[in-house]
C-alpha atoms as a PDB file:
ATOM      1  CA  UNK A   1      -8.996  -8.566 -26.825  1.00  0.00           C
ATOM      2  CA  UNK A   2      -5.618  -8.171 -25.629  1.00  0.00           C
ATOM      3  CA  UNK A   3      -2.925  -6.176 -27.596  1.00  0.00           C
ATOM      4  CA  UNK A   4      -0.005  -7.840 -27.984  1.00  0.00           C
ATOM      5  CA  UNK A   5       4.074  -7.697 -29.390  1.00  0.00           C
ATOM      6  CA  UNK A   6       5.751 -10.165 -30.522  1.00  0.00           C
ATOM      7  CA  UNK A   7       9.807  -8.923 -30.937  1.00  0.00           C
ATOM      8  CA  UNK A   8      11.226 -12.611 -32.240  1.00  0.00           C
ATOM      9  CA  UNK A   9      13.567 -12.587 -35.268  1.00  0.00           C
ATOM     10  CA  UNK A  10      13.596 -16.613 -35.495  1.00  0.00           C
ATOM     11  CA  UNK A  11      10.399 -16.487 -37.933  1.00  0.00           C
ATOM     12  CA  UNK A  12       9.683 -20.523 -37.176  1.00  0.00           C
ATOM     13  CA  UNK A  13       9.057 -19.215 -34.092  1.00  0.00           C
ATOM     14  CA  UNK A  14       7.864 -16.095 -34.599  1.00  0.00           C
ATOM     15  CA  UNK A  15       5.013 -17.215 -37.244  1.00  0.00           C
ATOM     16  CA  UNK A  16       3.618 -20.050 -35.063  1.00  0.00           C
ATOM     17  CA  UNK A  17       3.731 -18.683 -32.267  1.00  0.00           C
ATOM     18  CA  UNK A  18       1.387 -15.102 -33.308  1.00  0.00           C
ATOM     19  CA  UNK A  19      -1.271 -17.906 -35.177  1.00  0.00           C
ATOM     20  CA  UNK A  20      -1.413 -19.537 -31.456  1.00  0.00           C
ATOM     21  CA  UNK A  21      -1.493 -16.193 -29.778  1.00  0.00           C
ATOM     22  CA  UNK A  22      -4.348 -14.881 -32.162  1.00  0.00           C
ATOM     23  CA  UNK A  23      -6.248 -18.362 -31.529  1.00  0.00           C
ATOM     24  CA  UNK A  24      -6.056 -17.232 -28.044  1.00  0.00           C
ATOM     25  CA  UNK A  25      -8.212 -14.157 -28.893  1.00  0.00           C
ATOM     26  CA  UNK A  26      -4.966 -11.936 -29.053  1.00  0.00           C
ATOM     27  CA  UNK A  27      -4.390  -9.355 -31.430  1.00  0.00           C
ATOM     28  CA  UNK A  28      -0.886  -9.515 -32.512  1.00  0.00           C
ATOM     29  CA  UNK A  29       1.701  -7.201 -33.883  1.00  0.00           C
ATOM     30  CA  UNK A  30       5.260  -8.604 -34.429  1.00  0.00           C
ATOM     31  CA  UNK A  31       8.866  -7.496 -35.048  1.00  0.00           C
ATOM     32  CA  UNK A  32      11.760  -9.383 -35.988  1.00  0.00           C
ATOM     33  CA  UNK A  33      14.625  -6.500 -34.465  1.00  0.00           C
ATOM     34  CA  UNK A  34      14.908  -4.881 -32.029  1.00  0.00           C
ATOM     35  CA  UNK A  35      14.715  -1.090 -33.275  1.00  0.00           C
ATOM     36  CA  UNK A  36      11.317  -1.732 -35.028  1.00  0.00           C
ATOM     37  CA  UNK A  37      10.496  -3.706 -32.254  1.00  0.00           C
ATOM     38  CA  UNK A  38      11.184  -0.315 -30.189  1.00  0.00           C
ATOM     39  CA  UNK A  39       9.105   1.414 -33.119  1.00  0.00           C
ATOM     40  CA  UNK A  40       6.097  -0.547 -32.976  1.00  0.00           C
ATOM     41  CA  UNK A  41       6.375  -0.146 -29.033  1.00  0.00           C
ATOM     42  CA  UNK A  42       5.885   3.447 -29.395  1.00  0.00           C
ATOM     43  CA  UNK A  43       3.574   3.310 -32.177  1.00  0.00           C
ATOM     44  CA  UNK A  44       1.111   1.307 -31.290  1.00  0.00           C
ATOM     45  CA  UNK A  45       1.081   1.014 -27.391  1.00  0.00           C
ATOM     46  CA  UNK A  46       0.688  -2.830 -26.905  1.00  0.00           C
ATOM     47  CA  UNK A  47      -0.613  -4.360 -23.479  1.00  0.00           C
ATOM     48  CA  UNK A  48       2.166  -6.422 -23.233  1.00  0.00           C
ATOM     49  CA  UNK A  49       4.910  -7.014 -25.216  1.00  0.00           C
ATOM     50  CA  UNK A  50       6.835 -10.726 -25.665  1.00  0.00           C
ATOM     51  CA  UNK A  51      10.761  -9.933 -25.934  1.00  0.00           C
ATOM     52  CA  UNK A  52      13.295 -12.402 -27.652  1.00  0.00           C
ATOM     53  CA  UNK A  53      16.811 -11.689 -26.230  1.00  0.00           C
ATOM     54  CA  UNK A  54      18.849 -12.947 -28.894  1.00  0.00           C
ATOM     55  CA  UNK A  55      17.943  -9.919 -31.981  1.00  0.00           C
ATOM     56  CA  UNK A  56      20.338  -9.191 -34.673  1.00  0.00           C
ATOM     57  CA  UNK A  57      20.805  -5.345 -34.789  1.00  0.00           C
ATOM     58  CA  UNK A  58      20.810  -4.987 -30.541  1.00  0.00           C
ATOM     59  CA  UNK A  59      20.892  -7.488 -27.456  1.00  0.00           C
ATOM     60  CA  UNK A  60      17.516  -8.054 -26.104  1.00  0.00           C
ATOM     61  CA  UNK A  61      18.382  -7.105 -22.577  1.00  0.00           C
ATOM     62  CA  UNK A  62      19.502  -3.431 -24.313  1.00  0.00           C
ATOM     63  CA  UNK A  63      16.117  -2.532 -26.180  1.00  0.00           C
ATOM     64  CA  UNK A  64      14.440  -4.033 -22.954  1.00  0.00           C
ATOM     65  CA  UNK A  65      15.940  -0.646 -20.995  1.00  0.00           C
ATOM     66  CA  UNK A  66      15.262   1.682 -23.578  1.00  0.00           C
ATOM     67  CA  UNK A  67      11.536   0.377 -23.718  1.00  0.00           C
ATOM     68  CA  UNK A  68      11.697   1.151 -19.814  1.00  0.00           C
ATOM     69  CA  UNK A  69      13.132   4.605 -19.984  1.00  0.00           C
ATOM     70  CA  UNK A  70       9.803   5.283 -22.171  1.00  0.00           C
ATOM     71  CA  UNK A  71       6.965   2.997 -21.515  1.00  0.00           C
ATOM     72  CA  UNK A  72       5.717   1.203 -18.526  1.00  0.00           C
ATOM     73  CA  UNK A  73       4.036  -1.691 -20.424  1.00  0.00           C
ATOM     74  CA  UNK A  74       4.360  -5.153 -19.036  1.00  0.00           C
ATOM     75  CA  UNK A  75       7.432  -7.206 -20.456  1.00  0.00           C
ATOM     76  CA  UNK A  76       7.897 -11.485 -20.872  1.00  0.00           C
ATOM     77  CA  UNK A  77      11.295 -12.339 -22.106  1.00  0.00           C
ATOM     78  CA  UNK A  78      10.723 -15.470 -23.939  1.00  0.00           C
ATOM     79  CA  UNK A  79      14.151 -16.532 -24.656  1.00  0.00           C
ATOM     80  CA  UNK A  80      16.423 -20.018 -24.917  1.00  0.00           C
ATOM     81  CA  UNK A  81      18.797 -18.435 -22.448  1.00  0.00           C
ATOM     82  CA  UNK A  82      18.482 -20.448 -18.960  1.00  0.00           C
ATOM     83  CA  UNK A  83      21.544 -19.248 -17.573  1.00  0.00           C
ATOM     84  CA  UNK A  84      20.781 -17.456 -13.946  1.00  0.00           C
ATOM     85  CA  UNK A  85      22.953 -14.612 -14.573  1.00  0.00           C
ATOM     86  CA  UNK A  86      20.776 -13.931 -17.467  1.00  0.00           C
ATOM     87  CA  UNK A  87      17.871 -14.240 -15.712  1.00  0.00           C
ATOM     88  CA  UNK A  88      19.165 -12.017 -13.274  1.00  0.00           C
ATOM     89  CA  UNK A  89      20.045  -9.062 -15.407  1.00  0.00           C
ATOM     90  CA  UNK A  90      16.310  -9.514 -17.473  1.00  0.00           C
ATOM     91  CA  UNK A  91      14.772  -9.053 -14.303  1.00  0.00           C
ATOM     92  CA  UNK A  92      16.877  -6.555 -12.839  1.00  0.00           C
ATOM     93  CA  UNK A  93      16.588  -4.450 -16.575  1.00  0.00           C
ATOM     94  CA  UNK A  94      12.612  -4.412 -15.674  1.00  0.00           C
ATOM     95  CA  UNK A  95      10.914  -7.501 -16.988  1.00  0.00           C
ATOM     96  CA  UNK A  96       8.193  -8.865 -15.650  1.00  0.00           C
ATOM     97  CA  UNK A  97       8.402 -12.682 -16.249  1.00  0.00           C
ATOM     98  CA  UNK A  98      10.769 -15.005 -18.245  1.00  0.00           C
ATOM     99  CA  UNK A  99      10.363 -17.889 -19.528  1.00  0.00           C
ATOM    100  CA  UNK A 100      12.953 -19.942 -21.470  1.00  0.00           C
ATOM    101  CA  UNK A 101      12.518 -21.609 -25.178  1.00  0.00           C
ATOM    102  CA  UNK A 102      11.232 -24.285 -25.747  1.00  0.00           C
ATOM    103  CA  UNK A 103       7.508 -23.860 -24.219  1.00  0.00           C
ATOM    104  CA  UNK A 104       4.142 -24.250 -25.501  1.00  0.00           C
ATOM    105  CA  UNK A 105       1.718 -21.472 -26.577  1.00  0.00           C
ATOM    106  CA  UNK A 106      -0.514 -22.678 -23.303  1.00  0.00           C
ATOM    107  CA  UNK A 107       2.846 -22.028 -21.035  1.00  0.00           C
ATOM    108  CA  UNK A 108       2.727 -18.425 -22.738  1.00  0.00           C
ATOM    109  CA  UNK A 109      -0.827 -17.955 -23.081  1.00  0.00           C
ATOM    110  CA  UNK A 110      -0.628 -18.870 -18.655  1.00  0.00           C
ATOM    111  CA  UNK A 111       2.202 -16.204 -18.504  1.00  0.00           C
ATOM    112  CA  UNK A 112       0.328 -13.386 -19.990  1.00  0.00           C
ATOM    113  CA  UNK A 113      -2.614 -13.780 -18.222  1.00  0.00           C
ATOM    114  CA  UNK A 114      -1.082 -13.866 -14.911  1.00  0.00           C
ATOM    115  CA  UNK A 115       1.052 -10.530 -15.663  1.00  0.00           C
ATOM    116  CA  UNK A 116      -1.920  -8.472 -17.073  1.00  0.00           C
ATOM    117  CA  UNK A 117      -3.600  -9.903 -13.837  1.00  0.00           C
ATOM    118  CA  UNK A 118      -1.125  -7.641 -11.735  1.00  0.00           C
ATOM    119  CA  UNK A 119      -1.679  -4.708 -14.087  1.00  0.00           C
ATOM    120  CA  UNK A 120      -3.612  -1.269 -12.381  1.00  0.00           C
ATOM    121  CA  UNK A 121      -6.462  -2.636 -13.104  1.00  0.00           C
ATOM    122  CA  UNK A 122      -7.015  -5.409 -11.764  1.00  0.00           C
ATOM    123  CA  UNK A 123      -8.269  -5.506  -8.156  1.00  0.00           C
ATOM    124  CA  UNK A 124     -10.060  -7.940  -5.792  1.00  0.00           C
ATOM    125  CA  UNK A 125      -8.632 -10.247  -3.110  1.00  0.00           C
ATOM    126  CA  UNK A 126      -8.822 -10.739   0.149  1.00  0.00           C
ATOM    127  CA  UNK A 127      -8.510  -8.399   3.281  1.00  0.00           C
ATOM    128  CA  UNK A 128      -5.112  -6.729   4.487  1.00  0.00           C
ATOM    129  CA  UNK A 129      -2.829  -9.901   6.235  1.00  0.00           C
ATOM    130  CA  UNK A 130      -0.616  -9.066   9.138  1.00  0.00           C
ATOM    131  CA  UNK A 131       1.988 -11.262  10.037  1.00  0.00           C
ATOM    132  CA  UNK A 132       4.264  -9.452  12.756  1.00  0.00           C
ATOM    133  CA  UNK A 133       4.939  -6.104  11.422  1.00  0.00           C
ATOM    134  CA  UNK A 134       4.013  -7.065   8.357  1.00  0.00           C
ATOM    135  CA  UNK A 135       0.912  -5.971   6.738  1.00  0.00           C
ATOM    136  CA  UNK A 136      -0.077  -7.316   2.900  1.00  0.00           C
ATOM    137  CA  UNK A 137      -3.086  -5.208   1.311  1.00  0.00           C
ATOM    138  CA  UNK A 138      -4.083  -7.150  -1.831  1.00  0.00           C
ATOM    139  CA  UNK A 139      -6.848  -4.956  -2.896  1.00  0.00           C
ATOM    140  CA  UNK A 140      -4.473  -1.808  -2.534  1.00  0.00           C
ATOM    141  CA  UNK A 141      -1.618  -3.963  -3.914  1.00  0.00           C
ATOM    142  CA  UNK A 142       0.592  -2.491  -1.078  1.00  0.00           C
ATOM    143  CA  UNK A 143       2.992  -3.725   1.877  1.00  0.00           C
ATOM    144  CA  UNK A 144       4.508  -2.375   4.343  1.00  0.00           C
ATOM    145  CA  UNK A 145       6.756  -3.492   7.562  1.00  0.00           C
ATOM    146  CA  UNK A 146       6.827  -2.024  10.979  1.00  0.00           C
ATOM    147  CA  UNK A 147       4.468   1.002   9.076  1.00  0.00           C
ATOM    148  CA  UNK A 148       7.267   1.921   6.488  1.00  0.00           C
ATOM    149  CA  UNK A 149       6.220   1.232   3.330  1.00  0.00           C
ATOM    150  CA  UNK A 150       7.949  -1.704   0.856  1.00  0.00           C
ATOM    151  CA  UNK A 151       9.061  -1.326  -2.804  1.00  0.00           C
ATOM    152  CA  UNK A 152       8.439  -3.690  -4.679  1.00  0.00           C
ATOM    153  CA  UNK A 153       7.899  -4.928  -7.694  1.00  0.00           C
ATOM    154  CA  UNK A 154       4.815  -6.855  -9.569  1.00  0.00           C
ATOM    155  CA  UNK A 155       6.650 -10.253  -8.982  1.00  0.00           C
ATOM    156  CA  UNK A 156       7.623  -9.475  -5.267  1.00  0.00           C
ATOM    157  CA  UNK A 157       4.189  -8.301  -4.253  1.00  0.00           C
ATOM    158  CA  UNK A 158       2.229 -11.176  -5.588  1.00  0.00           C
ATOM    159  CA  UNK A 159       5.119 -14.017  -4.064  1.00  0.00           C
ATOM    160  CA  UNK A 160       4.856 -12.239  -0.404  1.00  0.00           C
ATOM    161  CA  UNK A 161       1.473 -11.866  -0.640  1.00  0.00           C
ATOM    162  CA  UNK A 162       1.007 -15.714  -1.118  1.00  0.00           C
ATOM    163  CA  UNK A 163       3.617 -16.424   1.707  1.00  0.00           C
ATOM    164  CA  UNK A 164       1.848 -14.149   4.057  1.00  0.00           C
ATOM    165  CA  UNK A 165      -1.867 -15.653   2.918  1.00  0.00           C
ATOM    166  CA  UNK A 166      -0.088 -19.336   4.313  1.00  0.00           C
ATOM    167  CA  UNK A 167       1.715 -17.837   7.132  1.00  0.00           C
ATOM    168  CA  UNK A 168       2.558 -20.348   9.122  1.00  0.00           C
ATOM    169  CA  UNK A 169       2.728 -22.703   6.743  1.00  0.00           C
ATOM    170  CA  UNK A 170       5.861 -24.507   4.432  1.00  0.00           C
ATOM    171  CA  UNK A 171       5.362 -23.651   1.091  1.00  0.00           C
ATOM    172  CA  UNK A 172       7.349 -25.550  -2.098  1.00  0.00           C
ATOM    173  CA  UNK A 173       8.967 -23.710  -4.666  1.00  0.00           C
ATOM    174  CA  UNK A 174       6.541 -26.080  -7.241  1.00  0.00           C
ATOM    175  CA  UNK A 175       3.754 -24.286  -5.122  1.00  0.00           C
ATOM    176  CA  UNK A 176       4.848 -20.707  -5.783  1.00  0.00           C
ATOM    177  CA  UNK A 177       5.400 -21.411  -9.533  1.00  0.00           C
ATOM    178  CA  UNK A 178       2.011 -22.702  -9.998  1.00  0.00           C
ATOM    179  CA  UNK A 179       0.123 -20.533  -8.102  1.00  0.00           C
ATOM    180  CA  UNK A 180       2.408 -17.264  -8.346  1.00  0.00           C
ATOM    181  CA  UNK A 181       4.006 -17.322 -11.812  1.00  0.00           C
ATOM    182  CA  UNK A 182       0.795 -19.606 -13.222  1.00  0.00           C
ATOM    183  CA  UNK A 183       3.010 -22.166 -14.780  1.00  0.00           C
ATOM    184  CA  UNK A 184       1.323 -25.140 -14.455  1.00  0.00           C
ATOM    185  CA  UNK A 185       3.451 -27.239 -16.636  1.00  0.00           C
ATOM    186  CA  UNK A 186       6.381 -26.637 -14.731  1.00  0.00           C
ATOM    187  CA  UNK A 187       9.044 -23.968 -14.196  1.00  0.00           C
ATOM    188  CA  UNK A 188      12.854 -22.964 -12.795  1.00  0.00           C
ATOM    189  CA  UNK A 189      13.364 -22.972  -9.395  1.00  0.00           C
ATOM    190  CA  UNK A 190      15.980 -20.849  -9.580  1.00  0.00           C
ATOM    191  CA  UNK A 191      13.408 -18.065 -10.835  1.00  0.00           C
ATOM    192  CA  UNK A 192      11.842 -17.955  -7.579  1.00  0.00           C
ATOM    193  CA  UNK A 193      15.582 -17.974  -5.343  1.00  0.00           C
ATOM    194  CA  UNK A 194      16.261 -15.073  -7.182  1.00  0.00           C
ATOM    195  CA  UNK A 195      12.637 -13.366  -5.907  1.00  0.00           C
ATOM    196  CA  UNK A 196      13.070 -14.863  -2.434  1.00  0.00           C
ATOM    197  CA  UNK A 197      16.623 -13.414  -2.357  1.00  0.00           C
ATOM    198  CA  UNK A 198      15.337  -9.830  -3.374  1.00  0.00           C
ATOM    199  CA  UNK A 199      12.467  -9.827  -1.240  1.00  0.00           C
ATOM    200  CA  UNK A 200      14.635 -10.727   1.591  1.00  0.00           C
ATOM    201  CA  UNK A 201      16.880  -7.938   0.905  1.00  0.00           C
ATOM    202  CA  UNK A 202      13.898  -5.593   1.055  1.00  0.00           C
ATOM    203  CA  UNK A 203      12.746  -7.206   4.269  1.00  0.00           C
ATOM    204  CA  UNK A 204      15.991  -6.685   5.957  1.00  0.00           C
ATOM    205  CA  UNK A 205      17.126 -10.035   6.108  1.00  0.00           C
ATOM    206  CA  UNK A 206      19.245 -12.613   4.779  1.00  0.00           C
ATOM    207  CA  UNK A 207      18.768 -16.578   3.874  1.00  0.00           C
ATOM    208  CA  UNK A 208      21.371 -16.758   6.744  1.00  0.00           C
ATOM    209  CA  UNK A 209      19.725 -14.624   9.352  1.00  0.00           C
ATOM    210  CA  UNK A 210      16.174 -14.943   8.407  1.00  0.00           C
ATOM    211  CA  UNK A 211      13.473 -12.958   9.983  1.00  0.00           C
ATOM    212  CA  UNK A 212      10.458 -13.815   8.621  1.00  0.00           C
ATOM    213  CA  UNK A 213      11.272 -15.592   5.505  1.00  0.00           C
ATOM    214  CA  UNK A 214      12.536 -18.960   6.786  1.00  0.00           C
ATOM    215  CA  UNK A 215      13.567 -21.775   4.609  1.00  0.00           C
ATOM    216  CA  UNK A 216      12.919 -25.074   5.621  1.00  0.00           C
ATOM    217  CA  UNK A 217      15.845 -27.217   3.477  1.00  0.00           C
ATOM    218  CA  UNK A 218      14.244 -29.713   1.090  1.00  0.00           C
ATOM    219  CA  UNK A 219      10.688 -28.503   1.414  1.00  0.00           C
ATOM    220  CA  UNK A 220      10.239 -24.695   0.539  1.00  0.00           C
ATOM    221  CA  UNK A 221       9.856 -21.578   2.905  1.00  0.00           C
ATOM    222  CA  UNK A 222       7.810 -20.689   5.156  1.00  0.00           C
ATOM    223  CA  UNK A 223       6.360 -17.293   6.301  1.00  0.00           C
ATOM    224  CA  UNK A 224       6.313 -16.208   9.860  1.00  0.00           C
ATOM    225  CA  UNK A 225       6.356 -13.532  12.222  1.00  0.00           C
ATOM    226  CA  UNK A 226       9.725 -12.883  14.378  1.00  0.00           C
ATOM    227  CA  UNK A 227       9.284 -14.166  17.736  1.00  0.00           C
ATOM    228  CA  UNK A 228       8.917 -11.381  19.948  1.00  0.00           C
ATOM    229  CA  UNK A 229       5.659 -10.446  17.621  1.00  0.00           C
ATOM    230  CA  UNK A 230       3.532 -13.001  17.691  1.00  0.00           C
END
């Protein structure tokens, strides 16, 4: 059983949405601000916790960087905000996913299982990929180029890691939704640009001068090595 927060003031959402959660085999605590929301955070250590943006007492994107100065525990804005710059600056503040209103419990329920999937204790995979001087180790959840190791985050490691597992190959932005962010039903492409321009940044490349990350217009991206390297 998973332990869960649900930090939504809207209670015809809130309500509905911790009866489909618990019928999921969640246990579910809730908060409708964001300072108990912050409370209950501390207090009772959830796995994950579900974060509305739009609270009365304190933006969402606000309580979102307090939680991070204290707690490391995996974050899903769930919120009816779709603009990119939004999206941007939840991301940036340290959430894991986002998805925006309206979805279904299932889209939720997909979310949740795919972030606790990239939690420390989950392991498995296959062996260490090299592509170029790139090397992917799935079970170690580590990367690293030319032997210097890569930053990244949750959400960067798991979309290079599927690139590099296709090397070669074009793969669609539907593709990396589904199979990276587990949304089955569907998804913002603009979600993964915003990855794809970050983990080009940490490559050392740009959509313009493209090293390994190559986008093929129309289609998706493909993953190769430079080249001299292969």
């Amino acid at each position: 059983m998973t332990h869960l927060l649900l930090i939504e003031d809207d209670p015809a959402i809130r309500l509905p949405l911790m009866r489909a959660l618990r019928e999921h085999g969640h246990a579910v605590a809730a908060a409708h601000t964001a300072m108990s929301g912050l409370q209950t955070a501390l207090d009772e250590r959830p796995e994950l916790v579900v974060l509305d943006l739009g609270l009365p007492d304190l933006d969402g994107i606000e309580l979102l960087r307090m939680l991070r100065a204290v707690s490391p525990v995996p974050v899903i804005i769930a919120t009816a905000r779709d603009d990119e710059a939004d999206i941007v600056r939840g991301l940036d503040a340290g959430a894991d996913d986002y998805v925006v209103k309206p979805f279904t419990a299932a889209q939720l329920e997909a979310r949740i299982r795919a972030v606790l999937r990239r939690g420390p204790g989950h392991q498995g995979g296959p062996a260490p990929i090299e592509v170029g001087g790139l090397r992917v180790d799935p079970g170690a959840r580590e990367a690293s180029l030319d032997e210097v190791p890569l930053d990244l985050t949750p959400r960067e490691f798991d979309l290079l890691r599927h690139l590099a597992s296709r090397a070669g190959q074009v793969v669609t932005k539907r593709e990396l939704l589904t199979e990276v962010w587990q949304v089955p039903y569907g998804g913002a492409d603009k979600t993964v640009d915003v990855h794809l321009s970050w983990l080009r940044r940490k490559l050392g490349e740009t959509a313009q001068e493209p090293r390994y990350l190559h986008t093929v217009r129309g289609v998706g991206i493909r993953l190769s090595a430079p080249a001299r390297e292969r």
